[in-house]
C-alpha atoms as a PDB file:
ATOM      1  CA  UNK A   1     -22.645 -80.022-114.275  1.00  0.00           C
ATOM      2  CA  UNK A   2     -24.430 -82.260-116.429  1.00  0.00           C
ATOM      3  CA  UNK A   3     -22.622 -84.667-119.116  1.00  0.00           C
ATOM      4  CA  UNK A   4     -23.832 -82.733-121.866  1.00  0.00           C
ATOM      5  CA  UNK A   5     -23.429 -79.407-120.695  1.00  0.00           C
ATOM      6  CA  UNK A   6     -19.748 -80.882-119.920  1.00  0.00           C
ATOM      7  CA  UNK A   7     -19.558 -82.036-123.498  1.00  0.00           C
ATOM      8  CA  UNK A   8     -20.798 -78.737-125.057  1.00  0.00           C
ATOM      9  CA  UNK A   9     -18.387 -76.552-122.979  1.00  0.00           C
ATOM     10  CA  UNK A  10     -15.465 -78.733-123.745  1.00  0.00           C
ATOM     11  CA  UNK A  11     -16.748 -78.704-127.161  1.00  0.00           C
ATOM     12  CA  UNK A  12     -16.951 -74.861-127.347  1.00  0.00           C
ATOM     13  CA  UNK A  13     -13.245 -74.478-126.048  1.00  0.00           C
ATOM     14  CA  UNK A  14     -11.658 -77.339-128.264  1.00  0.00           C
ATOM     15  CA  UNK A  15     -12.902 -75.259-131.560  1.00  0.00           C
ATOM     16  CA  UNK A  16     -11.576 -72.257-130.020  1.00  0.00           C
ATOM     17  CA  UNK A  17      -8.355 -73.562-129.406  1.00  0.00           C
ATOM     18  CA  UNK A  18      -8.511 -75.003-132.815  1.00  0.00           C
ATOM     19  CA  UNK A  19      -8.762 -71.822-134.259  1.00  0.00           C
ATOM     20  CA  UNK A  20      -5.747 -70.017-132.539  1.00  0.00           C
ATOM     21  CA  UNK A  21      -3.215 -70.426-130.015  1.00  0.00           C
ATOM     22  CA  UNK A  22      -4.742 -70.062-126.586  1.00  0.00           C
ATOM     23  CA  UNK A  23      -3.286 -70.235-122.408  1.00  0.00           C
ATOM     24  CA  UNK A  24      -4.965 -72.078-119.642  1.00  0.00           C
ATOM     25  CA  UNK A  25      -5.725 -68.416-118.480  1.00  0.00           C
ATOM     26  CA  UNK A  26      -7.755 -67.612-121.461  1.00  0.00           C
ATOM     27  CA  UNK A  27      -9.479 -70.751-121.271  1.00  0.00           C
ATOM     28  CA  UNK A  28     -10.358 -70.429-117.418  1.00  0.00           C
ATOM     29  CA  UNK A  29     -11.772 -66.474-118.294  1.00  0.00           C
ATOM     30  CA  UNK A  30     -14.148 -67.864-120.818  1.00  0.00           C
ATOM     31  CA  UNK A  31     -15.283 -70.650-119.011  1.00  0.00           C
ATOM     32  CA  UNK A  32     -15.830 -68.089-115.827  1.00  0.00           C
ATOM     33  CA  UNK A  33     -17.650 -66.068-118.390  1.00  0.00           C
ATOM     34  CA  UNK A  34     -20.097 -68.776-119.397  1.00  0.00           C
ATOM     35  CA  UNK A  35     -20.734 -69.589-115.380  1.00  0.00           C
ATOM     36  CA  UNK A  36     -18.912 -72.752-115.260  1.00  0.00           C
ATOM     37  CA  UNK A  37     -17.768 -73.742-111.654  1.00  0.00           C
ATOM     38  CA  UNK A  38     -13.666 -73.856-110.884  1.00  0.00           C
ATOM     39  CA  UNK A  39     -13.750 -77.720-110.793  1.00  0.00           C
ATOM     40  CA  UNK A  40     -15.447 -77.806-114.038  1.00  0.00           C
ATOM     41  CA  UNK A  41     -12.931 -75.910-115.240  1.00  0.00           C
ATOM     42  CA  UNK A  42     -10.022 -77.676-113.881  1.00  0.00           C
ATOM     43  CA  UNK A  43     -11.325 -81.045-115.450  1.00  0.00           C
ATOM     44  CA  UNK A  44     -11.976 -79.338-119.044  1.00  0.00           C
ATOM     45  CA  UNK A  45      -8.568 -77.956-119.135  1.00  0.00           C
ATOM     46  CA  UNK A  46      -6.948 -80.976-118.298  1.00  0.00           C
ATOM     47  CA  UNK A  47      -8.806 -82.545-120.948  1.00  0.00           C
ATOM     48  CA  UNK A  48      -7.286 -80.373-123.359  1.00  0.00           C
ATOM     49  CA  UNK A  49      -4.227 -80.746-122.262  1.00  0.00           C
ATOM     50  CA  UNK A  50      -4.508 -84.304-122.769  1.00  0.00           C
ATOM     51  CA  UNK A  51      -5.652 -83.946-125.820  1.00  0.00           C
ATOM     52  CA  UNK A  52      -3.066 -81.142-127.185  1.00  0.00           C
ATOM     53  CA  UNK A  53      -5.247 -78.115-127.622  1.00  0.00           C
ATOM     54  CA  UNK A  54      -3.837 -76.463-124.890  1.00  0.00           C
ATOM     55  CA  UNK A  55      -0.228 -76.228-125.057  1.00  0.00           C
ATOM     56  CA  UNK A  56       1.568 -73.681-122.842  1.00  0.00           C
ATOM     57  CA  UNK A  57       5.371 -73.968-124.599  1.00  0.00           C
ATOM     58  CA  UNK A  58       3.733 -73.870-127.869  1.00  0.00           C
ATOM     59  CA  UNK A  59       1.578 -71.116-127.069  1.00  0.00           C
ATOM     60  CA  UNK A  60       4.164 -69.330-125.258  1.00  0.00           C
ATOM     61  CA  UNK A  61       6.734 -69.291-128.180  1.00  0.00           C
ATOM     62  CA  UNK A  62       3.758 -68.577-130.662  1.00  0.00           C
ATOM     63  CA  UNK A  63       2.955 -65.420-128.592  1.00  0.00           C
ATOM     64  CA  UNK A  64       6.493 -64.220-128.264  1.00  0.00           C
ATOM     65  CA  UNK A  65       6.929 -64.693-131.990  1.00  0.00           C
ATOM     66  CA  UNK A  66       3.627 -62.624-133.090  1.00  0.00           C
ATOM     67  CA  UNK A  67       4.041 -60.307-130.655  1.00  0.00           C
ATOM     68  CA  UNK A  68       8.108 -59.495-131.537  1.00  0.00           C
ATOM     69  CA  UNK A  69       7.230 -59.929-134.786  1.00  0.00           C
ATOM     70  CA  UNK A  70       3.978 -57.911-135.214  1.00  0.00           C
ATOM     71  CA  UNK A  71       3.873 -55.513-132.383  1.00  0.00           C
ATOM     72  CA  UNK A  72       7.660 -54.857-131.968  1.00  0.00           C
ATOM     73  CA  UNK A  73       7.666 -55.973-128.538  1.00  0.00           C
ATOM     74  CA  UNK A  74      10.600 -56.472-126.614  1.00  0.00           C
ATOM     75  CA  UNK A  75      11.620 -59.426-124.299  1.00  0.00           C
ATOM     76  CA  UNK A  76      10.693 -57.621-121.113  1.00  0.00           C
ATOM     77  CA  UNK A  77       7.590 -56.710-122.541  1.00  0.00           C
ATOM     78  CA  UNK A  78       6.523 -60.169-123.788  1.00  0.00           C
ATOM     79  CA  UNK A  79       8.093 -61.491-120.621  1.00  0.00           C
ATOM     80  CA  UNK A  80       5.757 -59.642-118.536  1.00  0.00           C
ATOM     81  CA  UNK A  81       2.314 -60.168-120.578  1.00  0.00           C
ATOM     82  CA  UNK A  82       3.002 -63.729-120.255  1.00  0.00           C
ATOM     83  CA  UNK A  83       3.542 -63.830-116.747  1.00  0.00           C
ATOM     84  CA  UNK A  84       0.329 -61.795-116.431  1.00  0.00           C
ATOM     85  CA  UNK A  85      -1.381 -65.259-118.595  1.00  0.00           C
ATOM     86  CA  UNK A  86       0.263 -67.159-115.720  1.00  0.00           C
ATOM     87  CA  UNK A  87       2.517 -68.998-117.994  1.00  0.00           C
ATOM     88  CA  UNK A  88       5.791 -70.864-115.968  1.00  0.00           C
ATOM     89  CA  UNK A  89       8.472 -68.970-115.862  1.00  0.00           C
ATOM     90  CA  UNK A  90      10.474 -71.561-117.048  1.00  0.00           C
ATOM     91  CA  UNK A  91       8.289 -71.489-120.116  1.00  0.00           C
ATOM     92  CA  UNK A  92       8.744 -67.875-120.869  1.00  0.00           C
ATOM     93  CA  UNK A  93      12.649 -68.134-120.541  1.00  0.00           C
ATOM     94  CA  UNK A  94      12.754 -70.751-123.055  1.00  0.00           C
ATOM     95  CA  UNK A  95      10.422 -69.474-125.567  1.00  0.00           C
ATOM     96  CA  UNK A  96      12.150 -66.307-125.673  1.00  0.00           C
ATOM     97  CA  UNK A  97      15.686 -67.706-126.183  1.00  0.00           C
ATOM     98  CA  UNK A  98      14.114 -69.345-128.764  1.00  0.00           C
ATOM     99  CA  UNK A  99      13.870 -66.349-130.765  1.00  0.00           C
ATOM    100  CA  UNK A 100      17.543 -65.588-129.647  1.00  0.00           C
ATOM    101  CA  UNK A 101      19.413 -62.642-128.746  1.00  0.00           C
ATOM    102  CA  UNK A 102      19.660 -60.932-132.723  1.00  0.00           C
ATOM    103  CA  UNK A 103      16.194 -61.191-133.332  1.00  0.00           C
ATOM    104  CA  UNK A 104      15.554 -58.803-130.895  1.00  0.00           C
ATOM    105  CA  UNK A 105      18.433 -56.639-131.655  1.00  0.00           C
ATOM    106  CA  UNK A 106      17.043 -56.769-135.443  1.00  0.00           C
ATOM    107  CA  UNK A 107      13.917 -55.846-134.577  1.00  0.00           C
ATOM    108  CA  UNK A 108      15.060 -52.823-132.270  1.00  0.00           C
ATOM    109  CA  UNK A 109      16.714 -51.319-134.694  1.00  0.00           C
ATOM    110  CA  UNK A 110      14.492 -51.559-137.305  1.00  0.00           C
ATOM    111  CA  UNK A 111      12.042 -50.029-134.972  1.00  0.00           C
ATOM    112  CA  UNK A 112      14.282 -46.955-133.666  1.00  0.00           C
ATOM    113  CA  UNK A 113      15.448 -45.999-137.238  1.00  0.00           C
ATOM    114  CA  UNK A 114      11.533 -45.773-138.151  1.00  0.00           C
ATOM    115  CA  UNK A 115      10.842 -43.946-135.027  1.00  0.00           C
ATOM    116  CA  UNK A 116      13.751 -41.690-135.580  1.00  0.00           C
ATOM    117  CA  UNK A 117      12.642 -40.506-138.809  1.00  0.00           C
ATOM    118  CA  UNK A 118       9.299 -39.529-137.523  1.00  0.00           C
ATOM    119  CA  UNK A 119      10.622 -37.615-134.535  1.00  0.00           C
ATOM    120  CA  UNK A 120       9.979 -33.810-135.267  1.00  0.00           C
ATOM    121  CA  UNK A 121      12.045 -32.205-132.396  1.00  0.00           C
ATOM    122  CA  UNK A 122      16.006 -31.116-133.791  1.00  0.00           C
ATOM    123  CA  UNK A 123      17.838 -31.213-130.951  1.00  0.00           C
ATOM    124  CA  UNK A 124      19.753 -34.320-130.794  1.00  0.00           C
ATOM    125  CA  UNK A 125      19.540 -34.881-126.914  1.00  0.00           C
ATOM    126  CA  UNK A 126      15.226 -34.521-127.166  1.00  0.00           C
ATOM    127  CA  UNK A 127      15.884 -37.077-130.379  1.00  0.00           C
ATOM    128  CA  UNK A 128      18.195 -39.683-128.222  1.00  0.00           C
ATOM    129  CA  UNK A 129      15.568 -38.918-125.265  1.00  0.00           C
ATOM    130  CA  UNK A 130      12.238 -39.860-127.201  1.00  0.00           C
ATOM    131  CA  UNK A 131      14.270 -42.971-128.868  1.00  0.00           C
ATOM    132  CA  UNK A 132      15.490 -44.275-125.349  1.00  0.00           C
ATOM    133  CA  UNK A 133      11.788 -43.605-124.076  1.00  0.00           C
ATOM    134  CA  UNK A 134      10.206 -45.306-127.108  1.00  0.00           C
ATOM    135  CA  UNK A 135      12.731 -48.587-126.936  1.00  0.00           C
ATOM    136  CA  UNK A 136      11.525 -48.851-123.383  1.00  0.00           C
ATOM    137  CA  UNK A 137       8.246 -48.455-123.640  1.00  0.00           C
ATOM    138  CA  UNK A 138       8.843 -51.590-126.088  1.00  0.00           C
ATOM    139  CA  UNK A 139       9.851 -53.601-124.224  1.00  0.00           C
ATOM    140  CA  UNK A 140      13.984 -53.344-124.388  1.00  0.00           C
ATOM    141  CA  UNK A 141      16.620 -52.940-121.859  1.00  0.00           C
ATOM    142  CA  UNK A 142      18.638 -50.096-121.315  1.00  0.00           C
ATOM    143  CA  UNK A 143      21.671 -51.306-122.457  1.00  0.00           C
ATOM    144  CA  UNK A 144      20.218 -52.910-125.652  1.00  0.00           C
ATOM    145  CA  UNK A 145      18.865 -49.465-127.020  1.00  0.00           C
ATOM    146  CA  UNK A 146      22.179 -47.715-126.097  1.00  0.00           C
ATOM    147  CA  UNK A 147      23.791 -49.808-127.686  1.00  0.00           C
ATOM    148  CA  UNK A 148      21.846 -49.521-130.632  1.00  0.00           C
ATOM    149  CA  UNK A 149      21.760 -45.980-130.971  1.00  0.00           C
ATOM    150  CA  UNK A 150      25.246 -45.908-130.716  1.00  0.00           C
ATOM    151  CA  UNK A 151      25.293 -48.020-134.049  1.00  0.00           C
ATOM    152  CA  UNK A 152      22.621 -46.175-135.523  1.00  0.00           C
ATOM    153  CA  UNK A 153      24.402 -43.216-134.934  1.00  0.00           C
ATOM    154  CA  UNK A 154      27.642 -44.535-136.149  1.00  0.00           C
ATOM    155  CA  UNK A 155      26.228 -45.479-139.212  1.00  0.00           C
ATOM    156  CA  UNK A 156      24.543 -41.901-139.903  1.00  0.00           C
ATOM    157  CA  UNK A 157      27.734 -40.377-139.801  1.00  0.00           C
ATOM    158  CA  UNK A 158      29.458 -42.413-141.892  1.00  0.00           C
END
């Protein structure tokens, strides 16, 4: 590649990156896209590294945030979509104790009482079936959406 094509694909992915939170594996799709070569890629995403427009940690936490936040995604979930972006798995572990163990638990409930007042069906055990189904779908253990439900019930009946 020539020094100026070099210059305007690195220049190209540093205002992207400016603009948003991206992964290496973003980066490397877009530069596939545009018919760079794998070495050319390599030595444009080391460059910014270097130069702290790529940032794995920071995008990893800023992904698990948005997406918990936003999306109502569970840690499984957001554990798995980042280790589909190729992110360490040392990475991922951190960035999603980061959030800590309530945060989830907040937004689990808050999602299964809103789901629970849209469910149509009246029979309880269809009701605790759909929520369980939902929570997982989300992204949540087993145990966490029991648990959950049991409070949620608890509460109702109170």
């Amino acid at each position: 590649m020539q020094k100026e094509e070099y210059k305007k694909h690195l220049s190209r992915m540093q205002a992207l990156c400016s603009r948003g939170e991206k992964c290496r594996a973003d980066i490397s799709l877009k530069l596939e896209q545009a018919g760079v070569r794998r070495e050319e890629t390599e030595e444009i995403l080391k460059e910014l590294e270097k130069e702290r427009f790529l940032d794995q940690e920071r995008y990893a936490t800023a992904y698990a945030r948005d997406k918990s936040s936003f999306q109502g995604w569970g840690p499984r979930k957001i554990h798995n979509m980042l280790k589909i972006k190729e992110i360490p798995e040392e990475v991922i572990e951190k960035s999603l104790s980061g959030l800590g163990e309530n945060w989830f638990r907040e937004k689990l409930a808050e999602a299964l009482c809103k789901k629970q007042m849209h469910l149509k069906d009246k029979d309880p055990r269809k009701r605790y079936a759909a929520l369980v189904r939902f929570g997982l779908g989300r992204g949540y253990s087993y145990s966490q959406i029991v648990e959950c439900l049991g409070k949620i019930t608890k509460a109702a009946n109170q």
